[in-house]
PDB file of N, CA and C in Angstrom:
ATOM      1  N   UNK A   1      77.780  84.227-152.216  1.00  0.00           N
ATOM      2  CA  UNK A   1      77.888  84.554-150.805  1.00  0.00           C
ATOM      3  C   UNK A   1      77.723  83.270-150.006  1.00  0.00           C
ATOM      4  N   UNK A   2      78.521  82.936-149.116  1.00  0.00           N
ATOM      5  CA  UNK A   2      78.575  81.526-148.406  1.00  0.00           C
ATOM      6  C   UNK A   2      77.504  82.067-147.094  1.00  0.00           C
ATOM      7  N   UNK A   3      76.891  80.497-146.835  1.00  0.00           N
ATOM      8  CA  UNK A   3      76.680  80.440-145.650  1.00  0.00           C
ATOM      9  C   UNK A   3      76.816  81.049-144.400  1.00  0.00           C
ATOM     10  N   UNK A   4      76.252  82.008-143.245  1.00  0.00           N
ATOM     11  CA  UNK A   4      76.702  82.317-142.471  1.00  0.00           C
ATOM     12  C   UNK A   4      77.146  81.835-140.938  1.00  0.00           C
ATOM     13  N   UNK A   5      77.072  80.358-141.562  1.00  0.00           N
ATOM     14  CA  UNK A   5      77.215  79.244-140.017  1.00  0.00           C
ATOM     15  C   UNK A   5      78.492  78.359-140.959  1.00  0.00           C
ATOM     16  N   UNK A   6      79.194  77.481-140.252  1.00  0.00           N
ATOM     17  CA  UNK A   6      80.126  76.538-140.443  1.00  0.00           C
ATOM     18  C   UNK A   6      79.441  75.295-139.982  1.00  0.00           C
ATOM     19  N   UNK A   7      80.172  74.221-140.843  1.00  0.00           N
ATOM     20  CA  UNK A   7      79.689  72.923-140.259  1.00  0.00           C
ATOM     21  C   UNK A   7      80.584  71.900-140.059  1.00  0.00           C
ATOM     22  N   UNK A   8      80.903  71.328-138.699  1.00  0.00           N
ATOM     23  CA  UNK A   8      82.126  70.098-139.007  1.00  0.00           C
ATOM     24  C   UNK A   8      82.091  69.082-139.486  1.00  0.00           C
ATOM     25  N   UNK A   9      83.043  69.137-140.521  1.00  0.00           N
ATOM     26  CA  UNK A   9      83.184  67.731-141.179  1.00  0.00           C
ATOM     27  C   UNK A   9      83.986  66.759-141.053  1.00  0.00           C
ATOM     28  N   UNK A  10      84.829  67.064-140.167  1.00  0.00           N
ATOM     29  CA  UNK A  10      86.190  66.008-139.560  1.00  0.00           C
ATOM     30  C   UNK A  10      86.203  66.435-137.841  1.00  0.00           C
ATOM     31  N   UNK A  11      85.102  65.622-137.289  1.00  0.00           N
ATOM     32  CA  UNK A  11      84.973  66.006-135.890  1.00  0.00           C
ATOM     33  C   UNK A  11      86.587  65.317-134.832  1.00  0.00           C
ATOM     34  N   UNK A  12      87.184  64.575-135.534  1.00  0.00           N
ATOM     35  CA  UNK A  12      88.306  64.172-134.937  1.00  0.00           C
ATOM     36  C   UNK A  12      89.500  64.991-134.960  1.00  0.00           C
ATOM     37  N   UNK A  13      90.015  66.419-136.027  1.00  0.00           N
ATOM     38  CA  UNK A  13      90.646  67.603-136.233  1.00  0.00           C
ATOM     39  C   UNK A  13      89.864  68.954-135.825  1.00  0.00           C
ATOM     40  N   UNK A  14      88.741  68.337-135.592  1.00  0.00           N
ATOM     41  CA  UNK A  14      87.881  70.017-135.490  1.00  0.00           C
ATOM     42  C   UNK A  14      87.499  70.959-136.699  1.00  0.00           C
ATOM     43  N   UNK A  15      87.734  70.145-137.601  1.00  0.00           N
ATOM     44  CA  UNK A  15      87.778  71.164-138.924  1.00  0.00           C
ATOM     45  C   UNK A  15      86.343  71.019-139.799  1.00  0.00           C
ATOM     46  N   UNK A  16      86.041  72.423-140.236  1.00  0.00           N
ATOM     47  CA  UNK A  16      84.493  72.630-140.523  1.00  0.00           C
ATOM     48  C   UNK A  16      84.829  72.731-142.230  1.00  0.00           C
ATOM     49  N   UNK A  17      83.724  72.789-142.672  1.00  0.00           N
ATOM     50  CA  UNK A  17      83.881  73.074-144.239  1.00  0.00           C
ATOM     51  C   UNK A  17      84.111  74.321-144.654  1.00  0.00           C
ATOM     52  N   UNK A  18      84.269  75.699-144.026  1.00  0.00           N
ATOM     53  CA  UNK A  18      84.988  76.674-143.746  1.00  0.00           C
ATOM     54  C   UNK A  18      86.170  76.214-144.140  1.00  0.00           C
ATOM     55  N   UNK A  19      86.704  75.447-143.203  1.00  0.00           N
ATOM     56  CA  UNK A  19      88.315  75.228-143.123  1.00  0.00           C
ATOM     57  C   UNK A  19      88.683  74.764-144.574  1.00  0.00           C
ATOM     58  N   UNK A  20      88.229  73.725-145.001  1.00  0.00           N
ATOM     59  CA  UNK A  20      88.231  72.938-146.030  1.00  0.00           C
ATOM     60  C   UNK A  20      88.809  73.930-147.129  1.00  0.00           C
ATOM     61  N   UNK A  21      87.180  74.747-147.326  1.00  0.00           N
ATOM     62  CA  UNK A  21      87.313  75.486-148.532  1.00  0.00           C
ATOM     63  C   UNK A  21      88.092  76.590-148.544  1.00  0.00           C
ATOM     64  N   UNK A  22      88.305  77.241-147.423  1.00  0.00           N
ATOM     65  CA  UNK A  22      89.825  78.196-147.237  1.00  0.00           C
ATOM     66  C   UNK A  22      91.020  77.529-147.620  1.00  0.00           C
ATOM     67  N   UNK A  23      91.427  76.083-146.887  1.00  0.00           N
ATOM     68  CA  UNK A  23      92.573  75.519-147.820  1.00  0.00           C
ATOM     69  C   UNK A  23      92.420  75.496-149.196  1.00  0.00           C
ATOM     70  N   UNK A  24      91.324  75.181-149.811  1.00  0.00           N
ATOM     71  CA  UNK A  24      91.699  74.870-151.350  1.00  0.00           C
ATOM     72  C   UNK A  24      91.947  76.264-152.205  1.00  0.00           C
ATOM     73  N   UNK A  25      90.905  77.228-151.043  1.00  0.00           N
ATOM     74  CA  UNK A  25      91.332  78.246-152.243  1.00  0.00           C
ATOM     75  C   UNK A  25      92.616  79.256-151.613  1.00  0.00           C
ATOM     76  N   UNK A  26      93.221  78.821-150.728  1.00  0.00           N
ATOM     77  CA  UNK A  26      94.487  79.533-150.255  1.00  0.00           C
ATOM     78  C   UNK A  26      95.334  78.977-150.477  1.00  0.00           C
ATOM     79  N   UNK A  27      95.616  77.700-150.963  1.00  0.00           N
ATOM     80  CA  UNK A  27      96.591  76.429-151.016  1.00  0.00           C
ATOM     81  C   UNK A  27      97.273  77.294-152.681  1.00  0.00           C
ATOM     82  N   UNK A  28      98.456  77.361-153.322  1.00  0.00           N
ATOM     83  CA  UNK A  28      98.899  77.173-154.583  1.00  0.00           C
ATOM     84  C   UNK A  28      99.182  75.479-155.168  1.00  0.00           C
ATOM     85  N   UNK A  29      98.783  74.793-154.300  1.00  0.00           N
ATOM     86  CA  UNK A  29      99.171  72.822-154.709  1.00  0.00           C
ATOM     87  C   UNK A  29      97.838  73.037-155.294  1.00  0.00           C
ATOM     88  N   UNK A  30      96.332  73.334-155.391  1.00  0.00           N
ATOM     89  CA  UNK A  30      95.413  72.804-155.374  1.00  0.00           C
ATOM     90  C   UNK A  30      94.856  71.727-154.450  1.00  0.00           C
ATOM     91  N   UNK A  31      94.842  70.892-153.749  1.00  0.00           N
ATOM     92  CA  UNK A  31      94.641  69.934-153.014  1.00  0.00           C
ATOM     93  C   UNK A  31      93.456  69.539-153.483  1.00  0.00           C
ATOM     94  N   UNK A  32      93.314  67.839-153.640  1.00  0.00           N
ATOM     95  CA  UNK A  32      91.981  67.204-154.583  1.00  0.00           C
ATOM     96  C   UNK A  32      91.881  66.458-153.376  1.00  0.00           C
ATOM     97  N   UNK A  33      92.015  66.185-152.653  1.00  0.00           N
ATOM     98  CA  UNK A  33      91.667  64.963-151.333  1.00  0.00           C
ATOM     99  C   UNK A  33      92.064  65.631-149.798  1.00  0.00           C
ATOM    100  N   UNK A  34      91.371  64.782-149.438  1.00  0.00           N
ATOM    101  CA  UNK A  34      91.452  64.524-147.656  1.00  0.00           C
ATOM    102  C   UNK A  34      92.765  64.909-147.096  1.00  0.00           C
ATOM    103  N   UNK A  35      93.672  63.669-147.862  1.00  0.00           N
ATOM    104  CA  UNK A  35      94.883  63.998-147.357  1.00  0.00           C
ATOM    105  C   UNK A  35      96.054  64.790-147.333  1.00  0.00           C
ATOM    106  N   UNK A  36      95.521  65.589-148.178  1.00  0.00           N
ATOM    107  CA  UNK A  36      96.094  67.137-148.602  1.00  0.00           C
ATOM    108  C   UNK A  36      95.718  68.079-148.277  1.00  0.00           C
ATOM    109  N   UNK A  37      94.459  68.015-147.724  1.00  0.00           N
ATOM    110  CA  UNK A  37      93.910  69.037-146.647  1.00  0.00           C
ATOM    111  C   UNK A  37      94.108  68.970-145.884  1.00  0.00           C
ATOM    112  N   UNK A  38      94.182  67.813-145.491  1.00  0.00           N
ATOM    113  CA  UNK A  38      94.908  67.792-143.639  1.00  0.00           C
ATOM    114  C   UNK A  38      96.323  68.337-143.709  1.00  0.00           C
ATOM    115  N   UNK A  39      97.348  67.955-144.916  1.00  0.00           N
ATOM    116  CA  UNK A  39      98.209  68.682-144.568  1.00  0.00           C
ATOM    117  C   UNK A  39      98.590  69.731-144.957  1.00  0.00           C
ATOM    118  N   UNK A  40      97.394  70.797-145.836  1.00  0.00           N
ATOM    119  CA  UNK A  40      97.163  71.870-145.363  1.00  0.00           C
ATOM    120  C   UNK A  40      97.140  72.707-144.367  1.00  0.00           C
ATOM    121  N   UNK A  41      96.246  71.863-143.535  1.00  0.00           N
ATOM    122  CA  UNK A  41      95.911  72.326-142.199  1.00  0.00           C
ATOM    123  C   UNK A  41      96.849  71.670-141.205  1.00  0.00           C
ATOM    124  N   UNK A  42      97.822  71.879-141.279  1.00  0.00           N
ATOM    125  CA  UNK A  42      98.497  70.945-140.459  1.00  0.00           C
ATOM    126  C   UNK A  42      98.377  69.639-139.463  1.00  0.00           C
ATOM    127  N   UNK A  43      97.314  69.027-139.649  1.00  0.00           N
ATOM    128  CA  UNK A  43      96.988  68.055-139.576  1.00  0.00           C
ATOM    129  C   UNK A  43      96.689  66.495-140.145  1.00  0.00           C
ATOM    130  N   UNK A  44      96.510  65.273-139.423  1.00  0.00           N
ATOM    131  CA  UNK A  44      96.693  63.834-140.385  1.00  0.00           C
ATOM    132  C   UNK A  44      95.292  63.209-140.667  1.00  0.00           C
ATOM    133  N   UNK A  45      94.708  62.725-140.735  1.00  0.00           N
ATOM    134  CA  UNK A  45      93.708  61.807-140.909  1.00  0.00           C
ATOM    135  C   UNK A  45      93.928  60.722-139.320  1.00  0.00           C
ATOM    136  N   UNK A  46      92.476  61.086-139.049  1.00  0.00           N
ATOM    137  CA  UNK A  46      92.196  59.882-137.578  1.00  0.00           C
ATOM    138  C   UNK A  46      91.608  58.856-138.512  1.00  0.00           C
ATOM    139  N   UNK A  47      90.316  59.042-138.017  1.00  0.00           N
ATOM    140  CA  UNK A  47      89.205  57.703-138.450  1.00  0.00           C
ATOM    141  C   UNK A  47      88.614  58.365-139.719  1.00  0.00           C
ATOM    142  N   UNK A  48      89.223  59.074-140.601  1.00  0.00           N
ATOM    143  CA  UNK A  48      88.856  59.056-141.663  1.00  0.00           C
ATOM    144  C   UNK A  48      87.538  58.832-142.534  1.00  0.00           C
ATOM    145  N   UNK A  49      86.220  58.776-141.674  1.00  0.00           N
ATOM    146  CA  UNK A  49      84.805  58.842-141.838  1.00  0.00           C
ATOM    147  C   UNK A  49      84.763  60.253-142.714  1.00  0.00           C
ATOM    148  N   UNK A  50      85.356  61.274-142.650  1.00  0.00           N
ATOM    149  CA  UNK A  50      84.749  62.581-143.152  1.00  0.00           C
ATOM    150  C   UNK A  50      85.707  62.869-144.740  1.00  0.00           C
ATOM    151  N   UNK A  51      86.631  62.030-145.077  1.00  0.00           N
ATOM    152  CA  UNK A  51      87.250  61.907-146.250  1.00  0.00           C
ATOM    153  C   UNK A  51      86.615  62.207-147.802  1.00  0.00           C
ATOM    154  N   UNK A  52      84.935  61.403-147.746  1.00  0.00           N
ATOM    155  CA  UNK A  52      83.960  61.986-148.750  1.00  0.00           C
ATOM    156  C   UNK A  52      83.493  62.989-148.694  1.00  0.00           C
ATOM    157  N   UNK A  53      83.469  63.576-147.348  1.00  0.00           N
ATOM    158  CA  UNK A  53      82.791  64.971-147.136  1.00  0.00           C
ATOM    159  C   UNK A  53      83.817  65.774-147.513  1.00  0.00           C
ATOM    160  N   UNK A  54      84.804  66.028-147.129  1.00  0.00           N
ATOM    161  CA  UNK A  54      85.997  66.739-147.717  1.00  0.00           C
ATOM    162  C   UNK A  54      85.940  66.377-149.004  1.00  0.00           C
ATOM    163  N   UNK A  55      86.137  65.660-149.931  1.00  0.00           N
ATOM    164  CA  UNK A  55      86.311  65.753-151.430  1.00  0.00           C
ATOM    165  C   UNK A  55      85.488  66.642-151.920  1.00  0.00           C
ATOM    166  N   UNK A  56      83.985  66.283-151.285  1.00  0.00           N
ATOM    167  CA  UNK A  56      82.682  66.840-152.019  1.00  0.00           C
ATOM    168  C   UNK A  56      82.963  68.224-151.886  1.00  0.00           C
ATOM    169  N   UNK A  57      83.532  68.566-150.724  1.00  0.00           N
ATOM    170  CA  UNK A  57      84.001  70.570-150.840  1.00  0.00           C
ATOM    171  C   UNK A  57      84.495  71.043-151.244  1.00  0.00           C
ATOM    172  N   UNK A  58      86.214  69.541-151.855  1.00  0.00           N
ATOM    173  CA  UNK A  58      86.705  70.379-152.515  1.00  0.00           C
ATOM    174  C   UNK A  58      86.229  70.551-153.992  1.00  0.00           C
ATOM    175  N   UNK A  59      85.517  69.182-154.493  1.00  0.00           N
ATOM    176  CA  UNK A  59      85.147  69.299-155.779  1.00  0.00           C
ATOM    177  C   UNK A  59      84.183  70.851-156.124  1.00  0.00           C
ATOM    178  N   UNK A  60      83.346  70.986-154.871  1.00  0.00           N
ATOM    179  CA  UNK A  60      82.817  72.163-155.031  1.00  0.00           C
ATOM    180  C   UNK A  60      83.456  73.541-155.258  1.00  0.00           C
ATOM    181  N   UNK A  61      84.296  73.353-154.461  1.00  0.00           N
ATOM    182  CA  UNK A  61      85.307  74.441-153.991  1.00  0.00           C
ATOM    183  C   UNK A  61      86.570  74.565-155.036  1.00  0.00           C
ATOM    184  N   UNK A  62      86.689  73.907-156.068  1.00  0.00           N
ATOM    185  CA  UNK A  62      87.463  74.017-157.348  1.00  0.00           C
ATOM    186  C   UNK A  62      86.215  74.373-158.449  1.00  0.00           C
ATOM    187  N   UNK A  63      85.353  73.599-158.094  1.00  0.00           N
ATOM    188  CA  UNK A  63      84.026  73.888-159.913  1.00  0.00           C
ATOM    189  C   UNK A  63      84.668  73.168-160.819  1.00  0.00           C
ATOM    190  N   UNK A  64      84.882  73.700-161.996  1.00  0.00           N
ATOM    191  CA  UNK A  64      85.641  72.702-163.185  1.00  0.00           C
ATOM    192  C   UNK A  64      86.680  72.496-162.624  1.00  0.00           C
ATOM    193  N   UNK A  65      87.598  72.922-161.807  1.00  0.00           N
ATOM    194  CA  UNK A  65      88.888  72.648-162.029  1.00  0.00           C
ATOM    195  C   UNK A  65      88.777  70.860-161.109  1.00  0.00           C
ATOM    196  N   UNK A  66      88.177  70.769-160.639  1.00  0.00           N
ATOM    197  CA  UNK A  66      87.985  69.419-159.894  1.00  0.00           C
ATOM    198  C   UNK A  66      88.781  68.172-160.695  1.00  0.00           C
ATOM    199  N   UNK A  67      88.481  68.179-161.762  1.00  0.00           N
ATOM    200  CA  UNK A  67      88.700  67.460-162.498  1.00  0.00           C
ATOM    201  C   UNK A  67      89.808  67.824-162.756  1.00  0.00           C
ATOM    202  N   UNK A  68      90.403  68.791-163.654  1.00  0.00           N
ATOM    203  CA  UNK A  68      91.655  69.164-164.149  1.00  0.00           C
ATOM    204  C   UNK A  68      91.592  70.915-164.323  1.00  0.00           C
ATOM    205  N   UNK A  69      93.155  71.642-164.108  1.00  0.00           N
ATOM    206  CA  UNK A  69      92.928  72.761-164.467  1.00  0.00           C
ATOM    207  C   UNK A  69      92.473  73.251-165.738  1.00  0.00           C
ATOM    208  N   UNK A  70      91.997  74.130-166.145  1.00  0.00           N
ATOM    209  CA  UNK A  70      91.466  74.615-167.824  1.00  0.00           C
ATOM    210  C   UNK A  70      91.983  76.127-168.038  1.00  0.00           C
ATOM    211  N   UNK A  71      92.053  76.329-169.561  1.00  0.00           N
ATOM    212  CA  UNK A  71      92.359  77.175-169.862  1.00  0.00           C
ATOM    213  C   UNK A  71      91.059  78.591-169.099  1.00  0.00           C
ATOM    214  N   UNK A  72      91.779  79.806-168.240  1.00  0.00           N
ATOM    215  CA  UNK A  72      90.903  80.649-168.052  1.00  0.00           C
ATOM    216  C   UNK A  72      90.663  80.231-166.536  1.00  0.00           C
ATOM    217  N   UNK A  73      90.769  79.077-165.998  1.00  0.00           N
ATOM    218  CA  UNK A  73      90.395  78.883-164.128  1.00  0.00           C
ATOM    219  C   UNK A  73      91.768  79.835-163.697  1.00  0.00           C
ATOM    220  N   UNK A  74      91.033  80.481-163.084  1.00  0.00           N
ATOM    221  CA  UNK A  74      91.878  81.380-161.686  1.00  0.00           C
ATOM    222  C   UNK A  74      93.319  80.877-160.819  1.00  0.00           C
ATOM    223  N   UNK A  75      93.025  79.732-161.038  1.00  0.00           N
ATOM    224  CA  UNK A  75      94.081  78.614-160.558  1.00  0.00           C
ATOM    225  C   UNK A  75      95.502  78.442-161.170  1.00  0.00           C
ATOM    226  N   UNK A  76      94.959  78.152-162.629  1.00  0.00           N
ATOM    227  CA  UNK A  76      96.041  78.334-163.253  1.00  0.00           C
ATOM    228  C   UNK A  76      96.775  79.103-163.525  1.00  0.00           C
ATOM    229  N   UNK A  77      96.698  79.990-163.354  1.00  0.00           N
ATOM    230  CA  UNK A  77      97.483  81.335-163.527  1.00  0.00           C
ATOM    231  C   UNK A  77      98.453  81.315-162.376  1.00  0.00           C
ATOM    232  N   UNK A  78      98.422  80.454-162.004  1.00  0.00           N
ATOM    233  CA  UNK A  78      99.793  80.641-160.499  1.00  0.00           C
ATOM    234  C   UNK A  78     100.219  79.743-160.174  1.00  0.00           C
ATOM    235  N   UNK A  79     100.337  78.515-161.654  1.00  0.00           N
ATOM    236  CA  UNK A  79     101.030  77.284-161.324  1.00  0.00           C
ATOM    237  C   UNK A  79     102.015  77.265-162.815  1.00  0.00           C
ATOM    238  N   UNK A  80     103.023  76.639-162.603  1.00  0.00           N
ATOM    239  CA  UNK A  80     104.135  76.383-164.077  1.00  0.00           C
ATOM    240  C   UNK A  80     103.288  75.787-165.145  1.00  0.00           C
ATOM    241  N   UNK A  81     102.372  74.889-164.645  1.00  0.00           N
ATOM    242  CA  UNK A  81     101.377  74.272-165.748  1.00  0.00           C
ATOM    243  C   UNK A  81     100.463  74.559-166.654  1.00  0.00           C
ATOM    244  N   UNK A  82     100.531  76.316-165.938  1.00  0.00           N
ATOM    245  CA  UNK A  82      99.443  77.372-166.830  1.00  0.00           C
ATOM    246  C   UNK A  82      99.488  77.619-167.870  1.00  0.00           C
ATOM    247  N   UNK A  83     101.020  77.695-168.865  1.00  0.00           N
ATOM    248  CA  UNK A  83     101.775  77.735-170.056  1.00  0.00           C
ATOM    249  C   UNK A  83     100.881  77.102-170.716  1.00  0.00           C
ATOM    250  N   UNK A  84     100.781  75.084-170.912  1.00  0.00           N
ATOM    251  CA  UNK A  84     100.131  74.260-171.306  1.00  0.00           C
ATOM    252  C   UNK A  84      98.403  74.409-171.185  1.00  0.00           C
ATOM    253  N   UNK A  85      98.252  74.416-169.472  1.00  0.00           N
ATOM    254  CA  UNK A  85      96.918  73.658-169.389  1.00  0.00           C
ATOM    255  C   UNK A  85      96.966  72.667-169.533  1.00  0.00           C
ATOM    256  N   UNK A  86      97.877  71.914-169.190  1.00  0.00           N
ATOM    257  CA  UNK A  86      97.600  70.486-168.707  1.00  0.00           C
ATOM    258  C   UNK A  86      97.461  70.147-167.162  1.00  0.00           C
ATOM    259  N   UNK A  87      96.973  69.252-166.843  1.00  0.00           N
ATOM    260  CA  UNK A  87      96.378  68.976-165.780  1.00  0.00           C
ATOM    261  C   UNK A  87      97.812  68.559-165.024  1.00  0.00           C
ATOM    262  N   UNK A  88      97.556  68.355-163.678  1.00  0.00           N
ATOM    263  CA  UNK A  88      98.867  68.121-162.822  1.00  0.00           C
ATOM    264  C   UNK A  88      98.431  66.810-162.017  1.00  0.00           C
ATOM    265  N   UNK A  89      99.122  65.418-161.951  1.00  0.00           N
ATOM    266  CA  UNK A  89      98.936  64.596-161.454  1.00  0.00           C
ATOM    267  C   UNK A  89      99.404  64.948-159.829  1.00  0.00           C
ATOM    268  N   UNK A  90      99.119  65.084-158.757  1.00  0.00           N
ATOM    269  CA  UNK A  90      99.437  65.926-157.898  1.00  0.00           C
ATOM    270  C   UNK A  90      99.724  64.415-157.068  1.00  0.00           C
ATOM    271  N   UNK A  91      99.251  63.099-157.195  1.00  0.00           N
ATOM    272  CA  UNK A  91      99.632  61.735-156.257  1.00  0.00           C
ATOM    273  C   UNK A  91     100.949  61.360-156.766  1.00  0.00           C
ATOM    274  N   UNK A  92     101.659  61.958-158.210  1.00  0.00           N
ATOM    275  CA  UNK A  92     102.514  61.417-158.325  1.00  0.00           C
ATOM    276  C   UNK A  92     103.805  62.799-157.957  1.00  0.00           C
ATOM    277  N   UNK A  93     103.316  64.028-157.941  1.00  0.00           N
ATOM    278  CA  UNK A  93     103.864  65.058-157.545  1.00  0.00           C
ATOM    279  C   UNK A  93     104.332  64.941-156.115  1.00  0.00           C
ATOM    280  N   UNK A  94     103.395  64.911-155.257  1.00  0.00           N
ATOM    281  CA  UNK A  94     103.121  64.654-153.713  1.00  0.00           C
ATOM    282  C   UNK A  94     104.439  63.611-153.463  1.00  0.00           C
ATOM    283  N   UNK A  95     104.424  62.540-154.302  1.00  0.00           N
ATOM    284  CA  UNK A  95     104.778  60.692-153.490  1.00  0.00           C
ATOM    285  C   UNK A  95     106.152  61.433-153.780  1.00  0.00           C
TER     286      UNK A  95
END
């Protein structure tokens, strides 16, 4: 059960760790960084101070999969990569 307050972590988008963790777990990309949350959220990176704070939510906000998807994460089951279980380089997907 989460928190019943929000907290901002990118005071230059307005976006709280609410936001964060709704993108990662509404997103089908997974998103591992900052800059994939912003363009989640339809938004870019300003001054980029809150970039560690965003990772740390999403790392939270994936659990194992942070690292790579695994056989059995929830995740995988709704990506082409689920077959394998291999992990998805998503900087070279993205570029």
């Amino acid at each position: 059960m989460g928190l019943p307050f929000s907290m901002i972590v990118c005071s230059c988008n307005v976006l709280s760790d609410h936001d964060v963790r709704s993108a990662v777990e509404g997103s089908q990309h997974l998103p591992r960084n900052a800059k994939q949350i912003y363009g989640c959220l339809g938004c870019s990176a300003e001054c980029g101070r809150c970039a560690r704070t965003i990772k740390t939510i999403i790392d939270e906000a994936l659990g194992a999969c942070a690292k790579a998807c695994c056989s059995g994460c929830p995740h995988s089951q709704s990506h082409s990569h689920s077959a394998t279980h291999e992990p998805v380089d998503f900087a070279i997907a993205a570029g």
